[in-house]
Protein backbone atom coordinates (compact mmCIF):
# COMPACT_ATOMS: atom_id res chain seq x y z
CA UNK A 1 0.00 0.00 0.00
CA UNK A 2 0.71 3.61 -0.55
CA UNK A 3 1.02 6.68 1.71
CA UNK A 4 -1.18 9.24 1.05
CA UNK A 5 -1.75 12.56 2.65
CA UNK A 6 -5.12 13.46 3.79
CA UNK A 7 -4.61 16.65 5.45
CA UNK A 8 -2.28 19.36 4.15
CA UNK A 9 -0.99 22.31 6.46
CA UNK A 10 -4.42 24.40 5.02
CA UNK A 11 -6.91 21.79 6.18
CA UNK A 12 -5.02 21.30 9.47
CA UNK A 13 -5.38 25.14 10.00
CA UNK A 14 -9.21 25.32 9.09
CA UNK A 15 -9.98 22.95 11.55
CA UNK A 16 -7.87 24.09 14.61
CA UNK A 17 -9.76 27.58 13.50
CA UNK A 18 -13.16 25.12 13.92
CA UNK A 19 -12.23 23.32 16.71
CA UNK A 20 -11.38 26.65 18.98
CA UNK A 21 -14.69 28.19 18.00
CA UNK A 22 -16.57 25.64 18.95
CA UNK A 23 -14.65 25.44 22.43
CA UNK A 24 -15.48 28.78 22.96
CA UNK A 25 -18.85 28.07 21.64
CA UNK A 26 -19.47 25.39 24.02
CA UNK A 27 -17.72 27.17 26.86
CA UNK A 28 -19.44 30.30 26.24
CA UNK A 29 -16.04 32.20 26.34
CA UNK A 30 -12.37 31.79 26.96
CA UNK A 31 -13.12 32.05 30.93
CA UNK A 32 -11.90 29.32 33.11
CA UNK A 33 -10.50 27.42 30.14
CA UNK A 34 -7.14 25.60 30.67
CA UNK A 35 -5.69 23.50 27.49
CA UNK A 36 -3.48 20.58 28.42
CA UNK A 37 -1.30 18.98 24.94
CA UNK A 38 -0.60 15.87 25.38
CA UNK A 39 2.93 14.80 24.29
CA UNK A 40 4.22 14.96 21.80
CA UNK A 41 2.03 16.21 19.04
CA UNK A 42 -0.79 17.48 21.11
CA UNK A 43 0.83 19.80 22.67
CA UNK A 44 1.89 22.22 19.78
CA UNK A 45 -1.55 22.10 19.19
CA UNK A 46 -2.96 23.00 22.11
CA UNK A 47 -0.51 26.09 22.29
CA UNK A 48 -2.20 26.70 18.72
CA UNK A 49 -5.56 26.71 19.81
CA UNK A 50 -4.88 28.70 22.55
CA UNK A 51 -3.58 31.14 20.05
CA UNK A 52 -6.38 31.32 17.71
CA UNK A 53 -8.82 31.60 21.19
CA UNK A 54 -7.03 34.73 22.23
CA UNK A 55 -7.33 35.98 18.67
CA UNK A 56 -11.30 35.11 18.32
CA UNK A 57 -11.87 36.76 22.00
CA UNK A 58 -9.18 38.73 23.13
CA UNK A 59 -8.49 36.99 25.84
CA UNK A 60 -5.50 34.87 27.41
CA UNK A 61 -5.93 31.40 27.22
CA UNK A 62 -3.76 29.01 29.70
CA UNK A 63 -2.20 26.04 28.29
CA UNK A 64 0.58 23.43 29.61
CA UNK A 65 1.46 19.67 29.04
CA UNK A 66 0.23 16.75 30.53
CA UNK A 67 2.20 13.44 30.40
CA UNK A 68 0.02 10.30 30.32
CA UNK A 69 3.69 7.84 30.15
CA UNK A 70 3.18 6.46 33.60
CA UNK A 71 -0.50 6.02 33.54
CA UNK A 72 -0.66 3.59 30.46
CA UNK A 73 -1.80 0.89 30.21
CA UNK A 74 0.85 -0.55 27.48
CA UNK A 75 4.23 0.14 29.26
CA UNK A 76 5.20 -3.89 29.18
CA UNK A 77 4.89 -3.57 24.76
CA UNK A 78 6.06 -0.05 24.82
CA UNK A 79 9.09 0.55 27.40
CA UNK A 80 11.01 2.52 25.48
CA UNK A 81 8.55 5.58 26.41
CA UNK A 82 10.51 8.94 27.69
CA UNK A 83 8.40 10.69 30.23
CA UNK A 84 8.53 14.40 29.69
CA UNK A 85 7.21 16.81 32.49
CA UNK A 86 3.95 17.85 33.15
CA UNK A 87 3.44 21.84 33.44
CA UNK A 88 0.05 22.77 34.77
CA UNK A 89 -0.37 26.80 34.36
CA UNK A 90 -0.63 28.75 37.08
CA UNK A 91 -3.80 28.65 38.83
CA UNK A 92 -3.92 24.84 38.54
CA UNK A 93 -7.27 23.04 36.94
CA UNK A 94 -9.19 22.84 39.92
CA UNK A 95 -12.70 24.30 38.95
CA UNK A 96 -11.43 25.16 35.78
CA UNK A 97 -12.50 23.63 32.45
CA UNK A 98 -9.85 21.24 31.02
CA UNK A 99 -9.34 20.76 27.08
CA UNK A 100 -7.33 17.92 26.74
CA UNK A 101 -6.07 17.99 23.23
CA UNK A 102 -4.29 15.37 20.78
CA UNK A 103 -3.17 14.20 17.59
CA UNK A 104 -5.05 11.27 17.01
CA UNK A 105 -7.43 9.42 18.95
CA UNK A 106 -7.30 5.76 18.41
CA UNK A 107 -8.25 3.00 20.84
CA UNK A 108 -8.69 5.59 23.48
CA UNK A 109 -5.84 4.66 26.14
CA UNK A 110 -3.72 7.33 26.18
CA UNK A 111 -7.37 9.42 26.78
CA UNK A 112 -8.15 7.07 29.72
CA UNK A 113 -4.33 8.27 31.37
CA UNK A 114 -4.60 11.25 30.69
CA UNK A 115 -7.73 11.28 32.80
CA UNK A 116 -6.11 9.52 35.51
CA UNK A 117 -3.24 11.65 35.51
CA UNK A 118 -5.77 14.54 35.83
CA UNK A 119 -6.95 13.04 38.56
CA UNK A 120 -4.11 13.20 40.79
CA UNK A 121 -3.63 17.16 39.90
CA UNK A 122 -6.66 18.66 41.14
CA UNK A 123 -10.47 18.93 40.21
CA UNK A 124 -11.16 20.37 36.99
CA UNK A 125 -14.98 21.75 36.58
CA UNK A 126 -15.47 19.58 33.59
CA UNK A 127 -13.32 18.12 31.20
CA UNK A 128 -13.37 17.87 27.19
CA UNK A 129 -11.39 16.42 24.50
CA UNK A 130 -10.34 18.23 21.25
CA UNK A 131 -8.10 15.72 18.55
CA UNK A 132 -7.02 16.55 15.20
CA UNK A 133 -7.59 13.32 13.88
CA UNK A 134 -10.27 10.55 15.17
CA UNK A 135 -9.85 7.02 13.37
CA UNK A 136 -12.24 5.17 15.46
CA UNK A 137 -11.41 1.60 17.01
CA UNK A 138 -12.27 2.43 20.33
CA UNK A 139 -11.78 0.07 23.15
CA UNK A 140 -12.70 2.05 25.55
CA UNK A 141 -15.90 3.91 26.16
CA UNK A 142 -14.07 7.83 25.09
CA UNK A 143 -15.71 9.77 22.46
CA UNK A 144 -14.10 13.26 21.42
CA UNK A 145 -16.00 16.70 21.68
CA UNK A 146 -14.09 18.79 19.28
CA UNK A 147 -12.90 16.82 16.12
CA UNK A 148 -10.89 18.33 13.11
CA UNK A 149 -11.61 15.11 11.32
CA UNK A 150 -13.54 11.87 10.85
CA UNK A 151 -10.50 9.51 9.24
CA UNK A 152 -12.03 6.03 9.07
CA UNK A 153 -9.09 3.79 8.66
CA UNK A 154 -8.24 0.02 9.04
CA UNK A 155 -6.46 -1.31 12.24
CA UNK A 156 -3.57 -2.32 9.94
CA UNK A 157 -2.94 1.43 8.61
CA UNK A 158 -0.89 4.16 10.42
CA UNK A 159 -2.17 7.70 10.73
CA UNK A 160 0.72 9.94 11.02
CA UNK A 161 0.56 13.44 12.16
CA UNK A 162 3.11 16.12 11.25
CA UNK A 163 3.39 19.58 12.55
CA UNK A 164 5.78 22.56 11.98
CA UNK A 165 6.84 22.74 15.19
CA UNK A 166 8.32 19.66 15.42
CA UNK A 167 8.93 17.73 12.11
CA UNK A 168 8.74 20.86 9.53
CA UNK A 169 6.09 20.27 7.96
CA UNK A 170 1.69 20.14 8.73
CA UNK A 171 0.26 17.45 7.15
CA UNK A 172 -1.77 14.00 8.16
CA UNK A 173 -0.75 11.50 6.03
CA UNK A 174 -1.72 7.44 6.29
CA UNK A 175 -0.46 4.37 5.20
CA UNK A 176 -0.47 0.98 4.74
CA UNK A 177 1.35 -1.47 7.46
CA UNK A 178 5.12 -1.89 7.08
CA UNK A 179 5.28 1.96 5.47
């Protein structure tokens, strides 16, 4: 099979520019809003929603990292996993509303850590999900609220994620396995 690129850096900025209207839709404003990237990809992300908030309202948005690496599930097939460090803003989560935000949202584990890592941080108000990219082949019971885009794809394919910020280039490509 092929790679092929699904998203190019225009379609990956036209949904970002969706998703943070709707999360100030749905929030009814940037107040109380904290975004949390999840590493690595999501958290460019979040710092770029965060940017496009502030431009839409005015308004400072917080944003940090959270790092699910000790709350998986999969560390016995995956060891190799680097933690990086978690940097809540100031001001913390508790009562705030949490955006968690990632690449692509797959079987839903790394979701399901980042929510217990949450957990031992504080109390947010409420708690949504914004992702790039959802596949599908959930195993566990997550569903996004803020979606950039609907990629049905077979569990044998990869969905890779590119950004700027870290590999040069935005794009969402997806291939076959073995590619």
């Amino acid at each position: 099979m092929s790679t092929r690129t699904v998203l190019h850096e225009a379609d990956i900025t036209r949904a970002l520019t969706r998703i943070a209207h709707e999360i100030l839709e749905s929030n009814r404003g940037p107040d109380g809003l904290v975004l949390l990237g999840i590493p690595t990809r999501g958290v460019p992300l979040a710092e770029r929603l965060a940017s496009l908030i502030e431009r839409f309202s005015g308004e400072h948005v917080a944003t940090g990292q959270l790092d699910v690496t000790m709350y998986r599930d999969d560390l016995a097939h995956h060891p190799t996993r680097s933690p990086r460090p978690t940097s809540i803003p100031d001001g913390g989560i508790d009562g705030r509303v949490v955006v968690l935000v990632d690449d692509v949202l797959f079987s839903g584990r790394s979701i399901r850590a980042a929510l217990d890592a949450l957990g031992d941080l504080g109390r947010p108000a409420a708690v949504r999900l914004a992702i790039l990219v959802d596949r599908g082949h959930r195993e566990l019971p997550i569903r996004p609220d803020f979606v950039g885009k609907n990629l049905p794809s077979a569990r044998s394919e990869r969905v890779n994620v590119t950004l700027t910020e870290i590999d040069g280039v935005d794009q969402v490509t997806i291939a076959g396995e073995g590619e």
